[in-house]
N, C-alpha and C. Protein backbone atom coordinates (compact mmCIF):
# COMPACT_ATOMS: atom_id res chain seq x y z
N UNK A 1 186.57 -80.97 231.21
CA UNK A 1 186.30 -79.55 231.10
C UNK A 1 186.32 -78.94 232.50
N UNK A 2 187.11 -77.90 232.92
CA UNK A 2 186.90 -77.09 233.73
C UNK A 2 186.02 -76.26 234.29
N UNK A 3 185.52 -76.29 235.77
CA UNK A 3 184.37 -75.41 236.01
C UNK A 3 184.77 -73.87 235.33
N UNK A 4 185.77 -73.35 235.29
CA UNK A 4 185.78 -72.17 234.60
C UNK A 4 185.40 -72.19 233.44
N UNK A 5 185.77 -73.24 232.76
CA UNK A 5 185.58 -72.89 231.09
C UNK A 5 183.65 -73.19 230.64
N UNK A 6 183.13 -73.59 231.78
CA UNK A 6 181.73 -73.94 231.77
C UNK A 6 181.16 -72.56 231.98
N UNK A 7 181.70 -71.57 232.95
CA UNK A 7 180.95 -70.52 233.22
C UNK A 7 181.02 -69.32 232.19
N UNK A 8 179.86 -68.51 231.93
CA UNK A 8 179.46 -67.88 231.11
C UNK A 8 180.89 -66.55 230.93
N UNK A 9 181.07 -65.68 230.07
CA UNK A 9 182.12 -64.91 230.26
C UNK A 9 181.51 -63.94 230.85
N UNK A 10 182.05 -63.06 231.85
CA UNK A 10 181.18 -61.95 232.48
C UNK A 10 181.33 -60.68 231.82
N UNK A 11 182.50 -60.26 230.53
CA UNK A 11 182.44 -59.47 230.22
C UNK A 11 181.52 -59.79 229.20
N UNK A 12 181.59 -60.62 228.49
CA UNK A 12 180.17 -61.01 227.76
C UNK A 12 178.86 -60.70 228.26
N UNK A 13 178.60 -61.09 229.06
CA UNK A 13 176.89 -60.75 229.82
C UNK A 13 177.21 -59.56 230.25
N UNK A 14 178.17 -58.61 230.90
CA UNK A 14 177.70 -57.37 230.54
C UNK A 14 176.88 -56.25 229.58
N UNK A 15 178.14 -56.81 228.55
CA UNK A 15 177.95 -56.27 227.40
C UNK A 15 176.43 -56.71 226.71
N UNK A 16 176.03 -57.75 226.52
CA UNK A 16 174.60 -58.60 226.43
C UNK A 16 173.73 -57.30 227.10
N UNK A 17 173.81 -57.46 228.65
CA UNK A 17 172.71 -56.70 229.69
C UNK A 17 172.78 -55.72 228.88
N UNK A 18 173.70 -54.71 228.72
CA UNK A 18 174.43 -52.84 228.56
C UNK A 18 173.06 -53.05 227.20
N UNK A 19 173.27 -53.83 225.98
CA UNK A 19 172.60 -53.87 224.92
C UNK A 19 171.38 -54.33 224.86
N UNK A 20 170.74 -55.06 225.77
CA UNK A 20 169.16 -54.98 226.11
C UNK A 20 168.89 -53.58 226.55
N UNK A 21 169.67 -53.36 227.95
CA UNK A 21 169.05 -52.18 228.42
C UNK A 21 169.01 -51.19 227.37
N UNK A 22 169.90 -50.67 226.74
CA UNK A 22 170.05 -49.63 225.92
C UNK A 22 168.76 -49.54 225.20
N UNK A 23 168.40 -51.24 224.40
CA UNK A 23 167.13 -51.09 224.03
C UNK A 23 165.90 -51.03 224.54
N UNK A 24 165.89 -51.28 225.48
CA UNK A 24 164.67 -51.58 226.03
C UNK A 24 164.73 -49.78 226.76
N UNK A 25 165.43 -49.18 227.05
CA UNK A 25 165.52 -47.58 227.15
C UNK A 25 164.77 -46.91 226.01
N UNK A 26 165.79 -47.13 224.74
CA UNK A 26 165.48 -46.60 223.55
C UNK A 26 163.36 -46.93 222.94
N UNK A 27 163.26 -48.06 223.41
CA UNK A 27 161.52 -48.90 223.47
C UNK A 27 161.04 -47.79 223.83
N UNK A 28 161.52 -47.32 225.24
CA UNK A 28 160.29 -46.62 226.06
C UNK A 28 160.35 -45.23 225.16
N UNK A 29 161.40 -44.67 225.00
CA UNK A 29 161.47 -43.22 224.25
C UNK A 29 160.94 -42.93 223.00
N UNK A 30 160.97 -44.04 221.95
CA UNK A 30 160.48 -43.83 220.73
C UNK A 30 159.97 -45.49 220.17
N UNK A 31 159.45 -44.94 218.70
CA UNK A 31 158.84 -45.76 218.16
C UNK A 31 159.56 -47.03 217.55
N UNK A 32 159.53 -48.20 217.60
CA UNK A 32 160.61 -49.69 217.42
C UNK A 32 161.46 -49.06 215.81
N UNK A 33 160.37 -48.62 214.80
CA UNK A 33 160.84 -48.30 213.81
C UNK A 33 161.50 -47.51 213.59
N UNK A 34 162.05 -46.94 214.82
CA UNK A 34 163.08 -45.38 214.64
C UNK A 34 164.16 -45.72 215.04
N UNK A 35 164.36 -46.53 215.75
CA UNK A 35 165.13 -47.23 216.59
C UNK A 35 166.08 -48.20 215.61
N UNK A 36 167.67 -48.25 215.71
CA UNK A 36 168.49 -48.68 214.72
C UNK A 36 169.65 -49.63 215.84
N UNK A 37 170.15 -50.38 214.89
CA UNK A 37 171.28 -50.81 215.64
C UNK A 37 172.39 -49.71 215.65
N UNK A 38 172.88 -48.84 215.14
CA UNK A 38 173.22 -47.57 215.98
C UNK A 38 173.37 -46.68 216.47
N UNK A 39 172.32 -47.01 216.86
CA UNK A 39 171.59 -46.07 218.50
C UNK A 39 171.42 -46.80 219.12
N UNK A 40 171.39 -47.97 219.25
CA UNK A 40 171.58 -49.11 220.58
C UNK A 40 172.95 -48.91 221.04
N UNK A 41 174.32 -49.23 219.46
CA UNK A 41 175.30 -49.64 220.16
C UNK A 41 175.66 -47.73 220.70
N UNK A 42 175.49 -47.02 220.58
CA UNK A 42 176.26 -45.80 221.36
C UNK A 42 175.40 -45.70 222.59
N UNK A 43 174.15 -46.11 222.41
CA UNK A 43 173.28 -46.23 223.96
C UNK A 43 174.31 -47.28 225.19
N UNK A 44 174.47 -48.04 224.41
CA UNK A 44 175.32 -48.73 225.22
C UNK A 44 176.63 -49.03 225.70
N UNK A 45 176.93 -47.85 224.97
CA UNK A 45 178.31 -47.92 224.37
C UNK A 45 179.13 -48.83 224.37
N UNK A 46 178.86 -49.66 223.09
CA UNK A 46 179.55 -50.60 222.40
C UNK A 46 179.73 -50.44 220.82
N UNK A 47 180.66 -51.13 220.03
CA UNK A 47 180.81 -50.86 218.91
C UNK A 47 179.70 -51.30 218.12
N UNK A 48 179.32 -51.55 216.62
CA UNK A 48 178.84 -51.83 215.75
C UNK A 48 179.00 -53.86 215.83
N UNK A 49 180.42 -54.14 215.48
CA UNK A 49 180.38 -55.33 215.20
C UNK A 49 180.39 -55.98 216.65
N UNK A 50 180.34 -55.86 217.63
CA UNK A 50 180.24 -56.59 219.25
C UNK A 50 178.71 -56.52 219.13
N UNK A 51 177.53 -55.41 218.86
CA UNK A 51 176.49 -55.88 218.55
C UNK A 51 176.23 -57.07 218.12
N UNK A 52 176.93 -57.19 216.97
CA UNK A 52 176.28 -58.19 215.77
C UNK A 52 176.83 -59.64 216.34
N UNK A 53 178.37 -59.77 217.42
CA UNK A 53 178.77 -60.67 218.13
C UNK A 53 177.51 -61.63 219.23
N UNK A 54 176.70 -60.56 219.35
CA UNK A 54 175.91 -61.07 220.22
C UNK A 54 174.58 -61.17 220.14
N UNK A 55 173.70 -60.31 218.85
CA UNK A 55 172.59 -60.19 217.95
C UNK A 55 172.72 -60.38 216.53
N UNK A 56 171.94 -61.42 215.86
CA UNK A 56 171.97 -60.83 214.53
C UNK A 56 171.09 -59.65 213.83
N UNK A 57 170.09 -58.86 214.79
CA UNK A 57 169.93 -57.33 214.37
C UNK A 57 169.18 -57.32 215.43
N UNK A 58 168.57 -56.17 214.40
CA UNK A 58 167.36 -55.42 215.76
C UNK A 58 166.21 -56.56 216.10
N UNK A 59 165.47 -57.51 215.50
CA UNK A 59 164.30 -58.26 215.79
C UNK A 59 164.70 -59.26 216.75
N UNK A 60 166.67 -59.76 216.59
CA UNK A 60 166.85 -60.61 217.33
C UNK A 60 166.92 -60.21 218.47
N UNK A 61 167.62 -59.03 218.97
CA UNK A 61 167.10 -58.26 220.26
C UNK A 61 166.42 -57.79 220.73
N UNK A 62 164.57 -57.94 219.69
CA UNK A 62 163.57 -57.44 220.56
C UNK A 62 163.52 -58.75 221.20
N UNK A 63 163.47 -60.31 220.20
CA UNK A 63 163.10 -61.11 221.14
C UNK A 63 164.38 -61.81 222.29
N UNK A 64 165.32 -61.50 222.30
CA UNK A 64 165.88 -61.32 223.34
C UNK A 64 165.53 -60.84 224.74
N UNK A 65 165.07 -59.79 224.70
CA UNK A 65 164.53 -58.69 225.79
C UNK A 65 163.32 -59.70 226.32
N UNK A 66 162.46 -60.14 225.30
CA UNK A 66 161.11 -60.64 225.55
C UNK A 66 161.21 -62.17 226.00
N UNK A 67 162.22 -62.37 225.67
CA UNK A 67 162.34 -63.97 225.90
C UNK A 67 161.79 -64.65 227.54
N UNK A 68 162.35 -64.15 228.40
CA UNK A 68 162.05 -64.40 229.85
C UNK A 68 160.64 -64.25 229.55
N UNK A 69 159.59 -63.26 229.00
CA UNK A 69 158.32 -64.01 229.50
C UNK A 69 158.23 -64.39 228.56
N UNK A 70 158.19 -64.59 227.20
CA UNK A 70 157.97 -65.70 226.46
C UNK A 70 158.01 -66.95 226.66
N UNK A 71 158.90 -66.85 227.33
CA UNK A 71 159.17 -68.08 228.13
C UNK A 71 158.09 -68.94 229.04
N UNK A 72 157.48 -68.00 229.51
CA UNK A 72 156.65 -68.38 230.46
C UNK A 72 154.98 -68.82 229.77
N UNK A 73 154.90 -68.16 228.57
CA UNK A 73 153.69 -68.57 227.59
C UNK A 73 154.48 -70.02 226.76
N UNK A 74 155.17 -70.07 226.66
CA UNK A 74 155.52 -71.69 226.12
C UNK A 74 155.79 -72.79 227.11
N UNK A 75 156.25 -72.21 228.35
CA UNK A 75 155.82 -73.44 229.47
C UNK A 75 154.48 -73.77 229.66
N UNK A 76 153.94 -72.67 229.48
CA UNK A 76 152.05 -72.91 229.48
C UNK A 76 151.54 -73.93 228.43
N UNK A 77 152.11 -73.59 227.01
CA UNK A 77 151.56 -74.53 225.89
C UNK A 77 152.18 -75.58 226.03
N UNK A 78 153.35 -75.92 226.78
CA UNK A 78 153.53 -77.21 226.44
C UNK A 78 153.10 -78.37 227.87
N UNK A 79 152.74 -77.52 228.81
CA UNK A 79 152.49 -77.94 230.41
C UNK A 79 150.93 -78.26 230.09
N UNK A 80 150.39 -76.78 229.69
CA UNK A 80 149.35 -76.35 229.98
C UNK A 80 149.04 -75.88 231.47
N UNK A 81 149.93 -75.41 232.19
CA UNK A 81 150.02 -74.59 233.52
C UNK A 81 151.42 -74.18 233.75
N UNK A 82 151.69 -73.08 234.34
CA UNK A 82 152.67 -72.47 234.76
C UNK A 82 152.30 -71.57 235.94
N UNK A 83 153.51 -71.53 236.81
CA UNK A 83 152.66 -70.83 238.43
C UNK A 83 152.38 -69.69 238.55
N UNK A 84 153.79 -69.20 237.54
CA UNK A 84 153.89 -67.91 237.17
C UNK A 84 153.04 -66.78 236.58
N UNK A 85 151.95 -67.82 235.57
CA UNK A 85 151.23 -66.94 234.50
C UNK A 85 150.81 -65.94 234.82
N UNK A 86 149.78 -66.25 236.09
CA UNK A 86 148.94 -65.21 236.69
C UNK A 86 149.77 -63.75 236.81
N UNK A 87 151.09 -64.02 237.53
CA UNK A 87 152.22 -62.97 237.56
C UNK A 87 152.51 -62.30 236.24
N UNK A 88 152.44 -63.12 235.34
CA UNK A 88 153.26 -62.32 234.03
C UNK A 88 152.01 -61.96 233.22
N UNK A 89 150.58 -62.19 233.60
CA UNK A 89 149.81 -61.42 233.12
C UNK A 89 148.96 -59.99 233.87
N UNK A 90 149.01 -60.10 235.31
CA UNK A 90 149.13 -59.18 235.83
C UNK A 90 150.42 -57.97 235.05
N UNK A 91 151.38 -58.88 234.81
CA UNK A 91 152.33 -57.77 234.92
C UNK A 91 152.33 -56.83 233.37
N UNK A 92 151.80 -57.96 232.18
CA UNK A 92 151.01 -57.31 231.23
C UNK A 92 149.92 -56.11 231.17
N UNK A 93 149.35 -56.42 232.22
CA UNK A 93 148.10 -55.41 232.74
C UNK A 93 148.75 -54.08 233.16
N UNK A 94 149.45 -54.26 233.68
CA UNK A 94 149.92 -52.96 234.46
C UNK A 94 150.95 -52.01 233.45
N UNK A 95 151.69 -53.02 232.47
CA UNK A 95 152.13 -52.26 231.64
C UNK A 95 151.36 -52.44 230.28
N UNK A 96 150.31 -52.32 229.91
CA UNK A 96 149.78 -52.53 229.14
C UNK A 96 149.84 -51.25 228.32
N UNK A 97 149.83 -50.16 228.74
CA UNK A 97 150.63 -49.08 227.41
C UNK A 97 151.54 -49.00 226.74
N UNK A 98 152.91 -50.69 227.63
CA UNK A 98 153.67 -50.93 226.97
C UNK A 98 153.14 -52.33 225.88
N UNK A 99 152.38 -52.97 226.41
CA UNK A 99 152.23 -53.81 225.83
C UNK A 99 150.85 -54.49 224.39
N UNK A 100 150.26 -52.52 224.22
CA UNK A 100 149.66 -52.80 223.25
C UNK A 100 150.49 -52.17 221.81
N UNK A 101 152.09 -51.97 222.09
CA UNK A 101 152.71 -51.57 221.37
C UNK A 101 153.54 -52.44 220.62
N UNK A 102 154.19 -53.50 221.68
CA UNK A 102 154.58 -54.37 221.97
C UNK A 102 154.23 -55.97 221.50
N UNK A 103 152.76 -55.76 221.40
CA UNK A 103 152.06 -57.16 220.64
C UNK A 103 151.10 -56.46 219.67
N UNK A 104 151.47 -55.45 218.86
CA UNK A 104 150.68 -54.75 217.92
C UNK A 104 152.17 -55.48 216.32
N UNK A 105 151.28 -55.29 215.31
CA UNK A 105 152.64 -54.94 214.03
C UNK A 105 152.96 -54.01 214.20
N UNK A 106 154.37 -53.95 214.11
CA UNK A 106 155.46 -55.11 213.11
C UNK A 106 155.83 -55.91 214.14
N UNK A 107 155.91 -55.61 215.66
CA UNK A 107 156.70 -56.22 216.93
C UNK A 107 155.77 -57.68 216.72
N UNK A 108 154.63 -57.93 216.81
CA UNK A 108 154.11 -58.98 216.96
C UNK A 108 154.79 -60.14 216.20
N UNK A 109 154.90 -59.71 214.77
CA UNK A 109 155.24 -61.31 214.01
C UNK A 109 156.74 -61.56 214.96
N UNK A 110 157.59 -60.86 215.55
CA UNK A 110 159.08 -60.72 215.49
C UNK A 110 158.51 -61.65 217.03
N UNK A 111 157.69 -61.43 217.91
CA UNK A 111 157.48 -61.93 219.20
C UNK A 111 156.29 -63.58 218.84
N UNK A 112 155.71 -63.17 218.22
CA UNK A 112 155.50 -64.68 217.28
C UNK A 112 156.33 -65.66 217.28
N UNK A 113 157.13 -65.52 216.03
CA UNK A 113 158.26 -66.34 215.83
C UNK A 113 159.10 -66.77 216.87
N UNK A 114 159.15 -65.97 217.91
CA UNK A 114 160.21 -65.86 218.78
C UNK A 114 159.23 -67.19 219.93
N UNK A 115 158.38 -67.16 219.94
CA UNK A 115 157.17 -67.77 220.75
C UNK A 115 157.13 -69.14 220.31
N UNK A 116 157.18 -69.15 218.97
CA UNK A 116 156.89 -70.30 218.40
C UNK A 116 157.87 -71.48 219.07
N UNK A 117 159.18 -70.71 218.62
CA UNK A 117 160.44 -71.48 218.78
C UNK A 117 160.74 -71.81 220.07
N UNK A 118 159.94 -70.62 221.12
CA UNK A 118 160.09 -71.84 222.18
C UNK A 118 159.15 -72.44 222.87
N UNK A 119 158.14 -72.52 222.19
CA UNK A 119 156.99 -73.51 222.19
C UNK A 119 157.05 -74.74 221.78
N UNK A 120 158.09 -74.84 220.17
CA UNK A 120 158.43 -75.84 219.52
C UNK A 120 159.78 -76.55 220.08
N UNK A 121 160.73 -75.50 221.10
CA UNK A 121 161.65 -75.88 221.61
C UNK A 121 161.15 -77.34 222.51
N UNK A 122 159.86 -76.94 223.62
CA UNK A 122 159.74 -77.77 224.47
C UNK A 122 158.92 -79.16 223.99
N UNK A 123 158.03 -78.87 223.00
CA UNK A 123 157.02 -79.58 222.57
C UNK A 123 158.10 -80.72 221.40
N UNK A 124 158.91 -80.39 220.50
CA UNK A 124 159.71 -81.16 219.92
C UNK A 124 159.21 -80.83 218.26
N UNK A 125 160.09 -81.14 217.22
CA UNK A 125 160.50 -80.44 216.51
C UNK A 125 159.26 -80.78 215.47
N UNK A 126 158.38 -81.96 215.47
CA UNK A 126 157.05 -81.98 214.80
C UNK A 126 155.78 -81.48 215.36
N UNK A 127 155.78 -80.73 216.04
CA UNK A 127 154.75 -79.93 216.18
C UNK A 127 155.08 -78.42 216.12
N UNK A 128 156.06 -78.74 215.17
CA UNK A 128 156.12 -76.92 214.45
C UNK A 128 154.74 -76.47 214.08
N UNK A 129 153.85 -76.95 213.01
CA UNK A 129 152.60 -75.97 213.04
C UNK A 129 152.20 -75.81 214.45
N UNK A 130 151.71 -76.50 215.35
CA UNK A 130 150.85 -76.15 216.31
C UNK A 130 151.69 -75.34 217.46
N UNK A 131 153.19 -75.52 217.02
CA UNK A 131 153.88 -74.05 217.78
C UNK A 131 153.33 -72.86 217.06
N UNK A 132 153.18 -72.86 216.31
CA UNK A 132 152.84 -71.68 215.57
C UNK A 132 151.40 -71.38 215.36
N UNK A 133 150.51 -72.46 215.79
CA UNK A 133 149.02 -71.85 216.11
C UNK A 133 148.93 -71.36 217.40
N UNK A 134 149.61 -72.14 218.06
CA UNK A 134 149.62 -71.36 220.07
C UNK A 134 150.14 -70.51 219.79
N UNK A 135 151.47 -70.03 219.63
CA UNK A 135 151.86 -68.97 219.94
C UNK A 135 151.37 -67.37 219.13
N UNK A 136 149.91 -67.81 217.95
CA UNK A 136 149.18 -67.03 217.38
C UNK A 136 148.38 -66.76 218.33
N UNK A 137 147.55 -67.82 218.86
CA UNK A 137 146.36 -67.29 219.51
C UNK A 137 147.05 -67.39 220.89
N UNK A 138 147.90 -67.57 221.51
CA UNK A 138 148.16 -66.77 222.87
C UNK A 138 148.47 -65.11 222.64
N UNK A 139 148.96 -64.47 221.73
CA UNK A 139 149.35 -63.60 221.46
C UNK A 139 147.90 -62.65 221.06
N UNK A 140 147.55 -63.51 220.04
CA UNK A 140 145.97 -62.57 219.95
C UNK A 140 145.42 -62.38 220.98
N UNK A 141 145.37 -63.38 221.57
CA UNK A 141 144.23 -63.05 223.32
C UNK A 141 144.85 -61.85 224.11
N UNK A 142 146.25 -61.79 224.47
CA UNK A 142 146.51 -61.14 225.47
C UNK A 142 146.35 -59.54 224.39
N UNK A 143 146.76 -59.62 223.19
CA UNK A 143 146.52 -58.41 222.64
C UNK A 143 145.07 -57.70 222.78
N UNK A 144 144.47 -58.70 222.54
CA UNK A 144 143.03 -58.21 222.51
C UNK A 144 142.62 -58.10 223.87
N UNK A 145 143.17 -58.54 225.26
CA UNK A 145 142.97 -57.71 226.37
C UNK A 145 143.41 -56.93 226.29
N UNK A 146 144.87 -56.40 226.17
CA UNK A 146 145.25 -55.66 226.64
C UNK A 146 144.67 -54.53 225.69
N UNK A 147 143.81 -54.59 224.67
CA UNK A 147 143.35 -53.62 224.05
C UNK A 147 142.00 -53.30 224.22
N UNK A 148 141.31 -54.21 225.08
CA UNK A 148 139.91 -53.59 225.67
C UNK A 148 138.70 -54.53 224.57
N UNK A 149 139.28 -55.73 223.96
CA UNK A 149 138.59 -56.45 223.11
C UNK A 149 138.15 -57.61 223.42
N UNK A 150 138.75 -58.07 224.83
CA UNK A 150 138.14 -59.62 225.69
C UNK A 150 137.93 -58.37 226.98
N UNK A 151 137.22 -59.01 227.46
CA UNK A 151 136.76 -58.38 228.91
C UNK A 151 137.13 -59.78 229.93
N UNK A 152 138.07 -59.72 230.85
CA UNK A 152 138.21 -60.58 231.60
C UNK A 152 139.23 -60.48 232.74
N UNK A 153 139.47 -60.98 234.22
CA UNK A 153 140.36 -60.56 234.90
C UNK A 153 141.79 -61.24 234.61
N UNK A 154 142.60 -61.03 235.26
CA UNK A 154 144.00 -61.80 235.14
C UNK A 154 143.91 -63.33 234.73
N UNK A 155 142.97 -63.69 236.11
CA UNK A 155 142.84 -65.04 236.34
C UNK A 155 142.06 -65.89 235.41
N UNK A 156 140.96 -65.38 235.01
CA UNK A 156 140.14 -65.70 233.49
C UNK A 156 140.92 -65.64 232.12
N UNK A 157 141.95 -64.69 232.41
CA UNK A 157 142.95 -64.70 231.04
C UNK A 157 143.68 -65.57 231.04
N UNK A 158 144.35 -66.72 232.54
CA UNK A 158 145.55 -67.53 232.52
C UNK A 158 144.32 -68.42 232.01
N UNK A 159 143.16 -68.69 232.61
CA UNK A 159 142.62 -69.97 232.52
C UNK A 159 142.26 -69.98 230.73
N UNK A 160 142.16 -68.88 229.81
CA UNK A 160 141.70 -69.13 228.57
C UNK A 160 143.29 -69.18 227.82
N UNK A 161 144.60 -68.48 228.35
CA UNK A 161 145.80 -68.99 227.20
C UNK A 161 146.19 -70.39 227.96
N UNK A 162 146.20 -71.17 229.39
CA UNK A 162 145.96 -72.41 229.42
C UNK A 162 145.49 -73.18 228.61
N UNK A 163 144.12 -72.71 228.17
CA UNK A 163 143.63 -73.92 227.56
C UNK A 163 144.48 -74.12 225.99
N UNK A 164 144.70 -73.39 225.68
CA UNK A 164 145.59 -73.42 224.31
C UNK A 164 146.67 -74.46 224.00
N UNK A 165 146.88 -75.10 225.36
CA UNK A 165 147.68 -76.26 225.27
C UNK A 165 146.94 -77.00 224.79
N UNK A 166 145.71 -76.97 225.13
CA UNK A 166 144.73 -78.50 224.41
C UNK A 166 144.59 -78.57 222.95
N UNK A 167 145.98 -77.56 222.46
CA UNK A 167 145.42 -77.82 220.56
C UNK A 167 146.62 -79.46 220.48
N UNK A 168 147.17 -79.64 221.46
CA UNK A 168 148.60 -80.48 221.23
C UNK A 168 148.24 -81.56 222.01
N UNK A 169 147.67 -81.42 222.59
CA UNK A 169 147.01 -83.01 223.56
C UNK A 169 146.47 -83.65 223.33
């Protein structure tokens, strides 16, 4: 195989980026439920079916968007530390008007699922339930900070979704 044929297509990841951003634009302006796959693809201007080339709808591109820090809460459950956390919960904090919208229903189950899978990605394919109890109660916790229902700083919040690895140990 050729180093070219290994590398990603770049008009592809344009088009990818153009269709996050579009959504993640469209996020900030209105409500998830108003929001359609087309009004993404003219946000981005792309067609209908190049969407669907690269999403299978709207939930698969919220957790798309979300994936990078999702990411970073399933290195936690399956490490039980990540260096980053502190960073990506600070960075929760600060957008936290985005993010009691964000880990509220309907977005939550869609960032759930999305959590699970790569919780269960790292952890391996029989500890599907307990992907799916971490990535419940990491999600409840940070919701319930970011909604004024745990009282605690950044650093008290990494050390309590840390411990959540210990449902698998």
């Amino acid at each position: 195989m050729s180093a070219k044929s290994r590398l990603p297509d770049r008009r592809q990841l344009r088009t990818r980026a153009a269709l996050l951003t579009a959504f993640r634009d469209l996020m900030f302006a209105q409500r998830y439920d108003r929001i359609d796959v087309a009004a993404v693809c003219v946000k981005a201007n792309v067609g209908r079916s190049t969407f669907y080339a690269h999403f299978a709808g709207k939930d698969a591109l919220l957790a798309a968007s979300m994936q990078p820090l999702l990411d970073k809460l399933a290195e936690v459950a399956a490490t039980g530390d990540d260096p980053s956390l502190l960073w990506l919960l600070e960075h929760f904090w600060e957008q936290r008007r985005h993010g009691r919208i964000m880990f509220a229903p309907p977005l939550r189950a869609v960032l759930e699922r999305a959590l699970a899978d790569a919780i269960q990605a790292r952890l391996g394919s029989e500890f599907r339930i307990a992907a799916l109890q971490i990535a419940a109660a990491q999600l409840t916790a940070v919701d319930a900070w970011l909604t004024g229902s745990i009282s605690a700083t950044p650093p008290q919040m990494a050390a309590r979704i840390s411990a959540t690895a210990r449902l698998v140990q």
